[in-house]
C-alpha atoms as a PDB file:
ATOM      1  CA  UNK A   1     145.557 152.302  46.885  1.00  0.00           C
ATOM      2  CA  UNK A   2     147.105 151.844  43.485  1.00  0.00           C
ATOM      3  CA  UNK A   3     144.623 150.594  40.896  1.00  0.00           C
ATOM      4  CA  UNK A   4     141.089 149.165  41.070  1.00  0.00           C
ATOM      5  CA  UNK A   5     140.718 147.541  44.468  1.00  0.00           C
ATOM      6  CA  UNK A   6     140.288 143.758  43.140  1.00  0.00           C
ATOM      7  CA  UNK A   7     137.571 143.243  46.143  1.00  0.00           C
ATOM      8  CA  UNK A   8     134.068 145.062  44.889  1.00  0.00           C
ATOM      9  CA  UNK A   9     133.198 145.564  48.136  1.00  0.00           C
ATOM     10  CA  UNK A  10     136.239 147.498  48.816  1.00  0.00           C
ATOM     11  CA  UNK A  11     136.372 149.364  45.752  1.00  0.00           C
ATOM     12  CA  UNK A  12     132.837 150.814  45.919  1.00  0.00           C
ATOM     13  CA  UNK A  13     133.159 151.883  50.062  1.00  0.00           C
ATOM     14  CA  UNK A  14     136.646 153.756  48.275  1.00  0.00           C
ATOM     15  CA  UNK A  15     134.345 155.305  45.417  1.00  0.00           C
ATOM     16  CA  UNK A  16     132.182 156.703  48.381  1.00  0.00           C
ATOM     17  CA  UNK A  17     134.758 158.436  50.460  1.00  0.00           C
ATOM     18  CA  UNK A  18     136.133 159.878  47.377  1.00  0.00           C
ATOM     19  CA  UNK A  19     133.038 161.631  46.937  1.00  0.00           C
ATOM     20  CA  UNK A  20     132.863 162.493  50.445  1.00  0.00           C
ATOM     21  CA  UNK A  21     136.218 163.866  49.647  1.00  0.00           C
ATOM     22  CA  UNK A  22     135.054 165.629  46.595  1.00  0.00           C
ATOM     23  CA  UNK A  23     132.220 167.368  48.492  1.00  0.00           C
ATOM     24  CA  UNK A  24     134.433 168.376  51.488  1.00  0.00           C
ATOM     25  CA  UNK A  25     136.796 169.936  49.127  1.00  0.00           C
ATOM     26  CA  UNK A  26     134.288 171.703  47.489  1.00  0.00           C
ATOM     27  CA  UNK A  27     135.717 169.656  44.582  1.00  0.00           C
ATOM     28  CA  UNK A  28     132.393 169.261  42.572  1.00  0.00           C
ATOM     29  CA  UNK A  29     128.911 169.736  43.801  1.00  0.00           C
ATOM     30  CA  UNK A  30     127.816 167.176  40.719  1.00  0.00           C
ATOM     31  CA  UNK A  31     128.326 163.477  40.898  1.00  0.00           C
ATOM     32  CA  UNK A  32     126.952 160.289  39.502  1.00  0.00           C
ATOM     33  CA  UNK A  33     127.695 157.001  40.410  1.00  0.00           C
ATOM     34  CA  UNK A  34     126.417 153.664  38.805  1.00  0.00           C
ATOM     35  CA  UNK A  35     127.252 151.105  41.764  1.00  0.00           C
ATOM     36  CA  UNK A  36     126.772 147.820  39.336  1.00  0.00           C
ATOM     37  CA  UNK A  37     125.734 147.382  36.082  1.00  0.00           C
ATOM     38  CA  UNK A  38     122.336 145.172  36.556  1.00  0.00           C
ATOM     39  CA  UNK A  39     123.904 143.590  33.058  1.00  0.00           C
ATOM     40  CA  UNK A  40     126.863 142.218  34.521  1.00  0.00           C
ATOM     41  CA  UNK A  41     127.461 138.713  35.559  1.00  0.00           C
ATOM     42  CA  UNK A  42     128.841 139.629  38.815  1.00  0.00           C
ATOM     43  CA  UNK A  43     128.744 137.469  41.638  1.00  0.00           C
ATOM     44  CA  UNK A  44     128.087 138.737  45.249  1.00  0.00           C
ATOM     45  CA  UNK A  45     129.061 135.973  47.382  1.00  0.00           C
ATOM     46  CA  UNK A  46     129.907 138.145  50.390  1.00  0.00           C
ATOM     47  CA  UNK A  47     125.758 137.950  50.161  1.00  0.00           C
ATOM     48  CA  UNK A  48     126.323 133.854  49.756  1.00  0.00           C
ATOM     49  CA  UNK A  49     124.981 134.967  45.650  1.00  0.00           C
ATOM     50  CA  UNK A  50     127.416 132.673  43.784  1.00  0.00           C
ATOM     51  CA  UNK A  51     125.433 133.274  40.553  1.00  0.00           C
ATOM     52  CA  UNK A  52     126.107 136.243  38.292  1.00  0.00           C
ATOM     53  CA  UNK A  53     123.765 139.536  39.084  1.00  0.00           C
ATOM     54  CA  UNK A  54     122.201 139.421  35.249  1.00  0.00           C
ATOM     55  CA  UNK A  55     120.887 135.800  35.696  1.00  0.00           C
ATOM     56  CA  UNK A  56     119.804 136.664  39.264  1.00  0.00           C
ATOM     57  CA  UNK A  57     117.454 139.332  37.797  1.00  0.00           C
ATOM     58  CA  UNK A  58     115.798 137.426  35.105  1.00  0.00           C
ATOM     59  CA  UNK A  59     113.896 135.616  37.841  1.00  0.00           C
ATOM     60  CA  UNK A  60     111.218 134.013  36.112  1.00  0.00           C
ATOM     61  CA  UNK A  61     109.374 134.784  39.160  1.00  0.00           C
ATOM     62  CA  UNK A  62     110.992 131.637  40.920  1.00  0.00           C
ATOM     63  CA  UNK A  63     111.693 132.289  44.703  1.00  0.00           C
ATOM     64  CA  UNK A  64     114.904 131.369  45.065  1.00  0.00           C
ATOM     65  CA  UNK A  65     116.168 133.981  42.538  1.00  0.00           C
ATOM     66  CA  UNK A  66     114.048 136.470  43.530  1.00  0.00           C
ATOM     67  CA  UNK A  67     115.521 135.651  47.411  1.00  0.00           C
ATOM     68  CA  UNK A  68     118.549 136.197  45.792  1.00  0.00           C
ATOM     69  CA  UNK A  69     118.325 139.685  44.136  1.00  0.00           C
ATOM     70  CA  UNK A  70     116.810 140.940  47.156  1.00  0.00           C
ATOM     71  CA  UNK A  71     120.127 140.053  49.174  1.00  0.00           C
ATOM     72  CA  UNK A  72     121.951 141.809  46.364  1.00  0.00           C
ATOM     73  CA  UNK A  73     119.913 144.898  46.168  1.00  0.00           C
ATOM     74  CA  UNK A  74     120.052 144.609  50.169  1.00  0.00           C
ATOM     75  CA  UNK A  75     123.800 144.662  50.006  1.00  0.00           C
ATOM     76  CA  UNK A  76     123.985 147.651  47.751  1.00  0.00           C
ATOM     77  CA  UNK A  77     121.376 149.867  49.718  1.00  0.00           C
ATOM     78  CA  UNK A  78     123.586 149.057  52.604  1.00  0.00           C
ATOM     79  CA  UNK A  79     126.762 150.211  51.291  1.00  0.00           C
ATOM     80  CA  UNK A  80     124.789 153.514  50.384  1.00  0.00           C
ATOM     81  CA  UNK A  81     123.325 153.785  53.950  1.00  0.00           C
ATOM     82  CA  UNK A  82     127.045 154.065  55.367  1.00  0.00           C
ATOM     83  CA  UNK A  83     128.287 156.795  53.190  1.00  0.00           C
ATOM     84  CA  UNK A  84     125.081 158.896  54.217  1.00  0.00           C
ATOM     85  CA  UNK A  85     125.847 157.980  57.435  1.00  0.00           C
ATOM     86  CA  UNK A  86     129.485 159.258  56.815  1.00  0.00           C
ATOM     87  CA  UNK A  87     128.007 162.739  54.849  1.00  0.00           C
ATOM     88  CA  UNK A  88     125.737 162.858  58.114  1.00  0.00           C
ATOM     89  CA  UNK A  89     128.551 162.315  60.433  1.00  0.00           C
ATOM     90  CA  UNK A  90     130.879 164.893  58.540  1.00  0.00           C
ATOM     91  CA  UNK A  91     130.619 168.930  60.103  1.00  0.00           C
ATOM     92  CA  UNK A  92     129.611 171.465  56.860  1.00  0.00           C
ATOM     93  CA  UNK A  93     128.791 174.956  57.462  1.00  0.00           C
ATOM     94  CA  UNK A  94     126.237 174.977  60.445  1.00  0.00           C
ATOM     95  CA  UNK A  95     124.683 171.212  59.887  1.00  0.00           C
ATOM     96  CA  UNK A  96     126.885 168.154  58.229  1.00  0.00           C
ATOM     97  CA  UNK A  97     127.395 167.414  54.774  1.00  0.00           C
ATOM     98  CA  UNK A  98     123.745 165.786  54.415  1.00  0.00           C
ATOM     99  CA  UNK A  99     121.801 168.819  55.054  1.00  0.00           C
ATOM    100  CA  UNK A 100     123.620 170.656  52.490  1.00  0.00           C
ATOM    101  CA  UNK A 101     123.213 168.381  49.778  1.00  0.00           C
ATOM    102  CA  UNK A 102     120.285 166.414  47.791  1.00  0.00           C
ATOM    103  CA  UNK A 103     121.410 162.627  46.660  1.00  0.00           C
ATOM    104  CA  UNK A 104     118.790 160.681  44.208  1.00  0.00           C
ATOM    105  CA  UNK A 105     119.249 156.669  44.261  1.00  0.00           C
ATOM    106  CA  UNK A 106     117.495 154.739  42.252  1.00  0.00           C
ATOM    107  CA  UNK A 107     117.574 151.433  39.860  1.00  0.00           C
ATOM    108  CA  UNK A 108     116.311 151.483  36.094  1.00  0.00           C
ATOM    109  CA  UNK A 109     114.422 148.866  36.690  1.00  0.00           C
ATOM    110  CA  UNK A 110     111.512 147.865  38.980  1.00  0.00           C
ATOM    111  CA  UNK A 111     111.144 144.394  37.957  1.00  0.00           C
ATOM    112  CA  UNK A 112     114.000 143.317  35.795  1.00  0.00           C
ATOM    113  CA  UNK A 113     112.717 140.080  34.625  1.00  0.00           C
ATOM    114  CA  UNK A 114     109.832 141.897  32.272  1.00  0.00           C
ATOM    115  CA  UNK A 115     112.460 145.032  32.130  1.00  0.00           C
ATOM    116  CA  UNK A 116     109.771 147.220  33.809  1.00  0.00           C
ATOM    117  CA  UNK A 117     110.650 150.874  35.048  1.00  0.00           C
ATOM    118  CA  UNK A 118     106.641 150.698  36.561  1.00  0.00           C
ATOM    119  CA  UNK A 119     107.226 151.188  40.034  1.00  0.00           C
ATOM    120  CA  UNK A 120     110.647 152.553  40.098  1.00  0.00           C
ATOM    121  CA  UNK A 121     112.056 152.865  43.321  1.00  0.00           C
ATOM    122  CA  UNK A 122     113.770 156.111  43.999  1.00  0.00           C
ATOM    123  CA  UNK A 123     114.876 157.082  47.279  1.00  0.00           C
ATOM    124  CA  UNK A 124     116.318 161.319  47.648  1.00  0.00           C
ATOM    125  CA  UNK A 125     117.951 161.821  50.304  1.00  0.00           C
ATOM    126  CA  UNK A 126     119.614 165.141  51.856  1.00  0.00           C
ATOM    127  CA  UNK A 127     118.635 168.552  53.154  1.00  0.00           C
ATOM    128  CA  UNK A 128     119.143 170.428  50.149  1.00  0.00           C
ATOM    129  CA  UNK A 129     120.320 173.458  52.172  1.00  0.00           C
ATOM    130  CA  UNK A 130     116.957 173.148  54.108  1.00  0.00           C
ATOM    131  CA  UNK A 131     114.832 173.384  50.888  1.00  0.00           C
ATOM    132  CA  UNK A 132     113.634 169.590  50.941  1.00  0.00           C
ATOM    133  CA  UNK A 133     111.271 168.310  53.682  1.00  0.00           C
ATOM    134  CA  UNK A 134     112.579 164.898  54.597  1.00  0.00           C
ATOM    135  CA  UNK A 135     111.308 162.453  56.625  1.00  0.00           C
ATOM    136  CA  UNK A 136     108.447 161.975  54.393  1.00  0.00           C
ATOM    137  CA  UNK A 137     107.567 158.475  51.939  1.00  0.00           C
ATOM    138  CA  UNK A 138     105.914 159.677  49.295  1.00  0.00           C
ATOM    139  CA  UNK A 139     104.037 157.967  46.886  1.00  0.00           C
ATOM    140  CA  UNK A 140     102.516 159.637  43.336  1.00  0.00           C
ATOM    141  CA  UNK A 141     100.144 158.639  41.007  1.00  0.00           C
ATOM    142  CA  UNK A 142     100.759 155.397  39.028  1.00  0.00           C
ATOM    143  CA  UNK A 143     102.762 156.051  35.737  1.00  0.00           C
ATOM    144  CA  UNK A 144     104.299 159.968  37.171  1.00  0.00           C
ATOM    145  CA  UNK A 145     107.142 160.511  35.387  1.00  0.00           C
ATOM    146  CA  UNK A 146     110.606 160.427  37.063  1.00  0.00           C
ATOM    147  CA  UNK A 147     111.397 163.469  35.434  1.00  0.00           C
ATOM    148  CA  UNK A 148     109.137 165.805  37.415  1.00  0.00           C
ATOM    149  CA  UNK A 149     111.568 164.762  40.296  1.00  0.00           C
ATOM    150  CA  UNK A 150     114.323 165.356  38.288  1.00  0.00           C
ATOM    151  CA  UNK A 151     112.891 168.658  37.525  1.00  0.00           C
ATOM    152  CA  UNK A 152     111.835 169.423  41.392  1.00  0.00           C
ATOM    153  CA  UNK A 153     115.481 168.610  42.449  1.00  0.00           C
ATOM    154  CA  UNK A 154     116.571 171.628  39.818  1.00  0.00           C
ATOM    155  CA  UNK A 155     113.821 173.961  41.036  1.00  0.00           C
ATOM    156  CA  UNK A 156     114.842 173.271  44.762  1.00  0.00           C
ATOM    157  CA  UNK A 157     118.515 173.971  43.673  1.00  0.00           C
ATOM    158  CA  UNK A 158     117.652 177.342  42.099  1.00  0.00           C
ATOM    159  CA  UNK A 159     118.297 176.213  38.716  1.00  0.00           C
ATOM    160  CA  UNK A 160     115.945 177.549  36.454  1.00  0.00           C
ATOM    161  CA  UNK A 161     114.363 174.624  33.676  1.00  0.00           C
ATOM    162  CA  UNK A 162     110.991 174.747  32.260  1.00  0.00           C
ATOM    163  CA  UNK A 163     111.131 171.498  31.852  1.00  0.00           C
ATOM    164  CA  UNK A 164     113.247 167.826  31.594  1.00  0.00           C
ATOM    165  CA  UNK A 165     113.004 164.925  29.239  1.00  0.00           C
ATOM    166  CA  UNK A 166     108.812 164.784  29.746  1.00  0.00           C
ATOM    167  CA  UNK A 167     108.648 166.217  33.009  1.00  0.00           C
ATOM    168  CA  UNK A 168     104.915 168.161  33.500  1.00  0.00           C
ATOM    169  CA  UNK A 169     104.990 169.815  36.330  1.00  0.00           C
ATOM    170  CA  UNK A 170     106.934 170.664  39.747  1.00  0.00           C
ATOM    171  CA  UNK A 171     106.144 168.117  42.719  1.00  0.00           C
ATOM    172  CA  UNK A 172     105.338 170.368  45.555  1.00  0.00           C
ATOM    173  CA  UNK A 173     105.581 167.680  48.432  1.00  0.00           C
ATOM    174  CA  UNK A 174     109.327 166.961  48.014  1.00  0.00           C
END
């Protein structure tokens, strides 16, 4: 389509098969991809959220809003389970796209209304050319830094780093 779809819905399932497109291309092997700004004031009301995303996540540990960024962070999740269903779906080499590549998802935020990263939720998902396990939840030590996945991910890629941001060490279980 011409310009910005006007429907985010629409426009982020586009942003996905572009990058499906991008991969099967060979393209870029390097993306990023912020789905929504947690700032904005965007509503969701394909999720029946009529109230903007920012407010949503400032809580105040009432119920209601809390219901209510669940069904938004739902929605998103969702939208990034099809395209790995799509990269899954999609023939590469001698598996489909998803074995051959490593995808990190994640939030800034754990809970937003203190604007606490402590637990962040990160989810990696991909074969990394067979050099990730998968099918695994794992859970570190309290206060681990992000970074030593970060730095994992680069190891497992075969790119040499000694280190990122205030990474410590290599997670061996990834």
């Amino acid at each position: 389509p011409a310009g910005v779809p006007f429907d985010f819905e629409e426009h982020v399932r586009l942003m996905y098969d572009l990058m499906l497109l991008a991969y099967q291309a060979n393209i870029t092997r390097v993306i990023t991809f912020m789905v929504s700004r947690e700032v904005s004031n965007r509503t969701y009301p394909q999720v029946g959220v009529a109230d903007g995303h920012h407010a949503i996540s400032h809580h105040q540990n009432r119920a209601e809003k809390m219901e209510k960024n669940v069904r938004i962070q739902t929605f998103n999740v969702g939208m990034f389970a099809e395209f790995v269903e799509k990269l899954k779906n999609t023939p590469d080499g001698d598996g489909s796209m998803l074995d051959n590549m490593v995808l990190l998802y994640g939030s800034n935020m754990s809970n937003s209304n203190a604007h606490n990263q402590f637990p962040l939720p990160t989810l990696v998902v991909g074969g990394g050319c067979g050099k990730l396990k998968g099918d695994q939840h794992l859970r570190y030590p309290d206060r681990t830094q992000l970074s030593n996945l970060l730095l994992t991910l680069l190891d497992r890629a075969g790119v040499p780093a000694e280190k990122v941001g205030n990474s410590t060490a290599v997670m061996s279980e990834v």
